[in-house]
N, C-alpha and C. Protein backbone atom coordinates (compact mmCIF):
# COMPACT_ATOMS: atom_id res chain seq x y z
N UNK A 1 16.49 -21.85 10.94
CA UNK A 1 15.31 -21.01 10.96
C UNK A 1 15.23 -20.20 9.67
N UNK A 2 14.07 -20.07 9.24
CA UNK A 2 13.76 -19.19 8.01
C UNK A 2 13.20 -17.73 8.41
N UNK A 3 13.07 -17.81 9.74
CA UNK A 3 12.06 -16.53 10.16
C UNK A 3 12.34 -15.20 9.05
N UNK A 4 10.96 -14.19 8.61
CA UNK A 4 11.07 -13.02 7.85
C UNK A 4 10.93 -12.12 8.91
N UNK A 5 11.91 -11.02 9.48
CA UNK A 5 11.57 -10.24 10.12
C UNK A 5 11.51 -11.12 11.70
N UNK A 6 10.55 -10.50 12.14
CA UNK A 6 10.26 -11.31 13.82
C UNK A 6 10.07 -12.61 14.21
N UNK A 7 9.20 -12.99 12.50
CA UNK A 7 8.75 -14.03 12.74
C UNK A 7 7.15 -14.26 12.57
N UNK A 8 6.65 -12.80 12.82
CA UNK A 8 5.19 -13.46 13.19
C UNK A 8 4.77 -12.34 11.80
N UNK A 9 3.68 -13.24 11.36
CA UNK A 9 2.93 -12.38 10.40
C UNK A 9 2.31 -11.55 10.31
N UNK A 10 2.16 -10.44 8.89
CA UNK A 10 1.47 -9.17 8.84
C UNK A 10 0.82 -9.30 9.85
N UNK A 11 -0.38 -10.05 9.96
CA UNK A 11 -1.71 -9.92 10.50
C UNK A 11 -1.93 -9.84 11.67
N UNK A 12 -0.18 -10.11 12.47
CA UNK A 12 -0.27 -10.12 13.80
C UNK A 12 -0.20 -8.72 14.24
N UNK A 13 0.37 -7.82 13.67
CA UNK A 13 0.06 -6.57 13.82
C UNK A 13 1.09 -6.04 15.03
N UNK A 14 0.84 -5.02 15.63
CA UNK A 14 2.09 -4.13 16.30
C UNK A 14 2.13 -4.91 17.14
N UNK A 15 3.48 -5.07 17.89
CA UNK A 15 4.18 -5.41 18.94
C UNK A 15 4.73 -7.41 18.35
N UNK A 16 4.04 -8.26 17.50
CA UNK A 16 4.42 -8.91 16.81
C UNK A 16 5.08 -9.07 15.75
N UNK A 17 4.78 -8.30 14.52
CA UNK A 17 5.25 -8.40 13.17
C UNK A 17 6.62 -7.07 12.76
N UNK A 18 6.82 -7.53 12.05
CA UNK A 18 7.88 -6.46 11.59
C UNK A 18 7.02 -5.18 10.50
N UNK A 19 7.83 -4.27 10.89
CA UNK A 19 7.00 -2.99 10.42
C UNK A 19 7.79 -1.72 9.99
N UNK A 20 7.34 -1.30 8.60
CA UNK A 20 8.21 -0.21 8.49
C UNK A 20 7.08 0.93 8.59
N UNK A 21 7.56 2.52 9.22
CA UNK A 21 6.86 3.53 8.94
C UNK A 21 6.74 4.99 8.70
N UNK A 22 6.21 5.65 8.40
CA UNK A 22 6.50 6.91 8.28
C UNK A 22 6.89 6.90 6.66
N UNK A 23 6.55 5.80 5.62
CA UNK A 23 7.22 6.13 4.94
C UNK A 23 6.94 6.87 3.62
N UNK A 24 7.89 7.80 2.87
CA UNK A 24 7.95 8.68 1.59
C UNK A 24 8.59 8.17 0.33
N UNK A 25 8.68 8.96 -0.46
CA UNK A 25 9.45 8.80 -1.80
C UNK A 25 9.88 10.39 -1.65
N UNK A 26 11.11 10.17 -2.22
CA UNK A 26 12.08 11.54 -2.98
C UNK A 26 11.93 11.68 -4.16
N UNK A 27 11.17 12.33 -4.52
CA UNK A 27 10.85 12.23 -6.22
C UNK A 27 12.05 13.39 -7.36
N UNK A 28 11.70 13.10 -8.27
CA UNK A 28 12.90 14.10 -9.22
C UNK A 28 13.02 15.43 -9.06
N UNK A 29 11.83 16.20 -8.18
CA UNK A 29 12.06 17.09 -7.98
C UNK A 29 12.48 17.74 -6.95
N UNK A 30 13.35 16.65 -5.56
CA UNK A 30 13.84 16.42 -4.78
C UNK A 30 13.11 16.50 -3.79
N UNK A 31 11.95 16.09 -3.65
CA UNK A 31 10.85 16.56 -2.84
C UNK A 31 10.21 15.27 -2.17
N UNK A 32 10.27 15.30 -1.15
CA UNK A 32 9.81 14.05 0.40
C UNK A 32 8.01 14.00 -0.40
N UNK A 33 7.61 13.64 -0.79
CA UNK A 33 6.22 12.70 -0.86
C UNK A 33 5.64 11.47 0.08
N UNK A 34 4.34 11.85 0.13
CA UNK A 34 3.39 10.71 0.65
C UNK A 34 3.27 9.48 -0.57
N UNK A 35 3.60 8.21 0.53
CA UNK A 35 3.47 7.05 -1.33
C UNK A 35 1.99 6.75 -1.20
N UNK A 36 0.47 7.41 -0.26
CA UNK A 36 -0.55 6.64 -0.18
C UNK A 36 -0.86 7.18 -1.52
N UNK A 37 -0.50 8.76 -2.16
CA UNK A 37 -0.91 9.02 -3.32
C UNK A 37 -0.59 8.07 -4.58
N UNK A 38 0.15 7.23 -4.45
CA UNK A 38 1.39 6.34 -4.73
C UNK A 38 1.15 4.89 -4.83
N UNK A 39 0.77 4.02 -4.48
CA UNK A 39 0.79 3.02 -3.13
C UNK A 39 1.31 1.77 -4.37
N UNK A 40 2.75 1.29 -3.91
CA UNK A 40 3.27 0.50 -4.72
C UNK A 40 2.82 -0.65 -4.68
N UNK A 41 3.43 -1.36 -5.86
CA UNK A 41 2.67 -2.89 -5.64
C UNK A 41 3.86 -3.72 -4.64
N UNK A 42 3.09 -4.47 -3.80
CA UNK A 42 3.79 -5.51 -3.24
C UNK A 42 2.56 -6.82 -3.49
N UNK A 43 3.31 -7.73 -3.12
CA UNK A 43 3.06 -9.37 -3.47
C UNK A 43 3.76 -9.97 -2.57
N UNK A 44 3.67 -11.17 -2.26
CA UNK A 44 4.38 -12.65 -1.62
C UNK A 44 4.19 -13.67 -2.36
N UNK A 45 4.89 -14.41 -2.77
CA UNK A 45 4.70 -15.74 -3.83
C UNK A 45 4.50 -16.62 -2.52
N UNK A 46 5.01 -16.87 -1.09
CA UNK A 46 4.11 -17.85 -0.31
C UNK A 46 3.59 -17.24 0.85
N UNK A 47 2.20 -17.22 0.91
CA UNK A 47 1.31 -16.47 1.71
C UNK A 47 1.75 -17.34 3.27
N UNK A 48 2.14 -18.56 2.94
CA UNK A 48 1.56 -19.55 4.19
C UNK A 48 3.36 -19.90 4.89
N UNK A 49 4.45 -18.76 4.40
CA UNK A 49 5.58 -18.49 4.59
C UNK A 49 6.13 -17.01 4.76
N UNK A 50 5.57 -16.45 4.89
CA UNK A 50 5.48 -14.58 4.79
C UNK A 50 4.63 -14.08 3.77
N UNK A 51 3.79 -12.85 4.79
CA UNK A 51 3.48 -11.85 3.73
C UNK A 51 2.93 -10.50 4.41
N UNK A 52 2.59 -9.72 3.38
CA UNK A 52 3.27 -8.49 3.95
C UNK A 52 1.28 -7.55 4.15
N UNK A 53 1.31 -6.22 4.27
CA UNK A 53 0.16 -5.27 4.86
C UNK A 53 0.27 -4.39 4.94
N UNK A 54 -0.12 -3.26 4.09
CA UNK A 54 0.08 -1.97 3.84
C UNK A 54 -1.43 -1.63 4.52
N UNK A 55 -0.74 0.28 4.99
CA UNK A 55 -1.69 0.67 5.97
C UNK A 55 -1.42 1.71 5.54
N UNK A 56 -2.50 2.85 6.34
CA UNK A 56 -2.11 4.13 6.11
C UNK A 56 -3.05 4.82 7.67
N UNK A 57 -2.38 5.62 8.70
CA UNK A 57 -2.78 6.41 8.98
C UNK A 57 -2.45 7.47 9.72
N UNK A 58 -2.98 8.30 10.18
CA UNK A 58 -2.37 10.04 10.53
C UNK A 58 -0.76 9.62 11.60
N UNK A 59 -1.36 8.94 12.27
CA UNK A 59 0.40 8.97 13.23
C UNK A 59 1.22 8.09 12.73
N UNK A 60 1.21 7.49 12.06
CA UNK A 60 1.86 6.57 10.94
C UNK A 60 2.66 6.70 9.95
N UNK A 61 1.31 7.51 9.34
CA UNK A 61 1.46 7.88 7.49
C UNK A 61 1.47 6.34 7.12
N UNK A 62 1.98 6.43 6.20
CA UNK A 62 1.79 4.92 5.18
C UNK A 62 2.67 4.06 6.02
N UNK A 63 2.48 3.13 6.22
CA UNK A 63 3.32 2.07 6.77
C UNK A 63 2.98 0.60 6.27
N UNK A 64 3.77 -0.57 6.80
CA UNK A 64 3.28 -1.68 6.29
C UNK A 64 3.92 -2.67 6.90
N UNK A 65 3.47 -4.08 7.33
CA UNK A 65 3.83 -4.94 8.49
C UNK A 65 4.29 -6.12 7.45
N UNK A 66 5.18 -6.52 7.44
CA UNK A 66 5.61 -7.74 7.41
C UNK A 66 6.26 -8.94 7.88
N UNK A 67 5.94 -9.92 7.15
CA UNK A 67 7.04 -11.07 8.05
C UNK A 67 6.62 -12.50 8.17
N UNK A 68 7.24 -13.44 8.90
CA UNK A 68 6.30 -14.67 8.71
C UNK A 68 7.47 -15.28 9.57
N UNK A 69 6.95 -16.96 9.47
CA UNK A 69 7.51 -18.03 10.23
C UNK A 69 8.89 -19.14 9.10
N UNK A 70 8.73 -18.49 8.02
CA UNK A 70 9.14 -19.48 6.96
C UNK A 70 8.80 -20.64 7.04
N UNK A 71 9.65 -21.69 6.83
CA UNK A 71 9.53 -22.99 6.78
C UNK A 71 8.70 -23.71 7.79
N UNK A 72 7.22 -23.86 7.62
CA UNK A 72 6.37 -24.76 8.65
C UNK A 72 5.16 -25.71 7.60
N UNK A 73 4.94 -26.52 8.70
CA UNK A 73 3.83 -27.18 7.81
C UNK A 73 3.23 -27.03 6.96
N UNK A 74 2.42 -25.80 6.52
CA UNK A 74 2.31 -25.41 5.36
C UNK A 74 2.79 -24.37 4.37
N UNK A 75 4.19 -24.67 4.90
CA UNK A 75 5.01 -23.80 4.26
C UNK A 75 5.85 -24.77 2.99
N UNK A 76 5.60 -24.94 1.51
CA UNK A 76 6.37 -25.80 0.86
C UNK A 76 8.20 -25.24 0.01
């Protein structure tokens, strides 16, 4: 198995996909930050093998779902 995370993709959303949340940066001035001011780059080089979904909201804060099935039919 190749599974990323759960298995099931961003798009499947809560109770399917894998998900991180609540999350900050510690910046140099030792200080907990919001990253939506922020919002890093992410990418997937195979969409149709994992990929990922950044979100943002109040009971959340920034969060973002990832994950996939790896290796399937249209997975090369």
């Amino acid at each position: 198995m190749t599974n990323m995370g759960s298995g099931g993709f961003a798009s499947e959303g809560y109770e399917r996909a894998s998900y991180f949340r609540k999350l900050k940066i510690y910046d140099e001035c030792n200080t907990w930050k919001p990253i939506h001011d922020h919002v890093p780059e992410y990418f997937t080089t195979q969409e149709s093998c994992y990929n990922i979904r950044y979100a943002y909201e109040t009971d959340w804060g920034d969060y973002f779902f990832y994950g996939g099935p790896g290796r399937n039919l249209y997975c090369t």
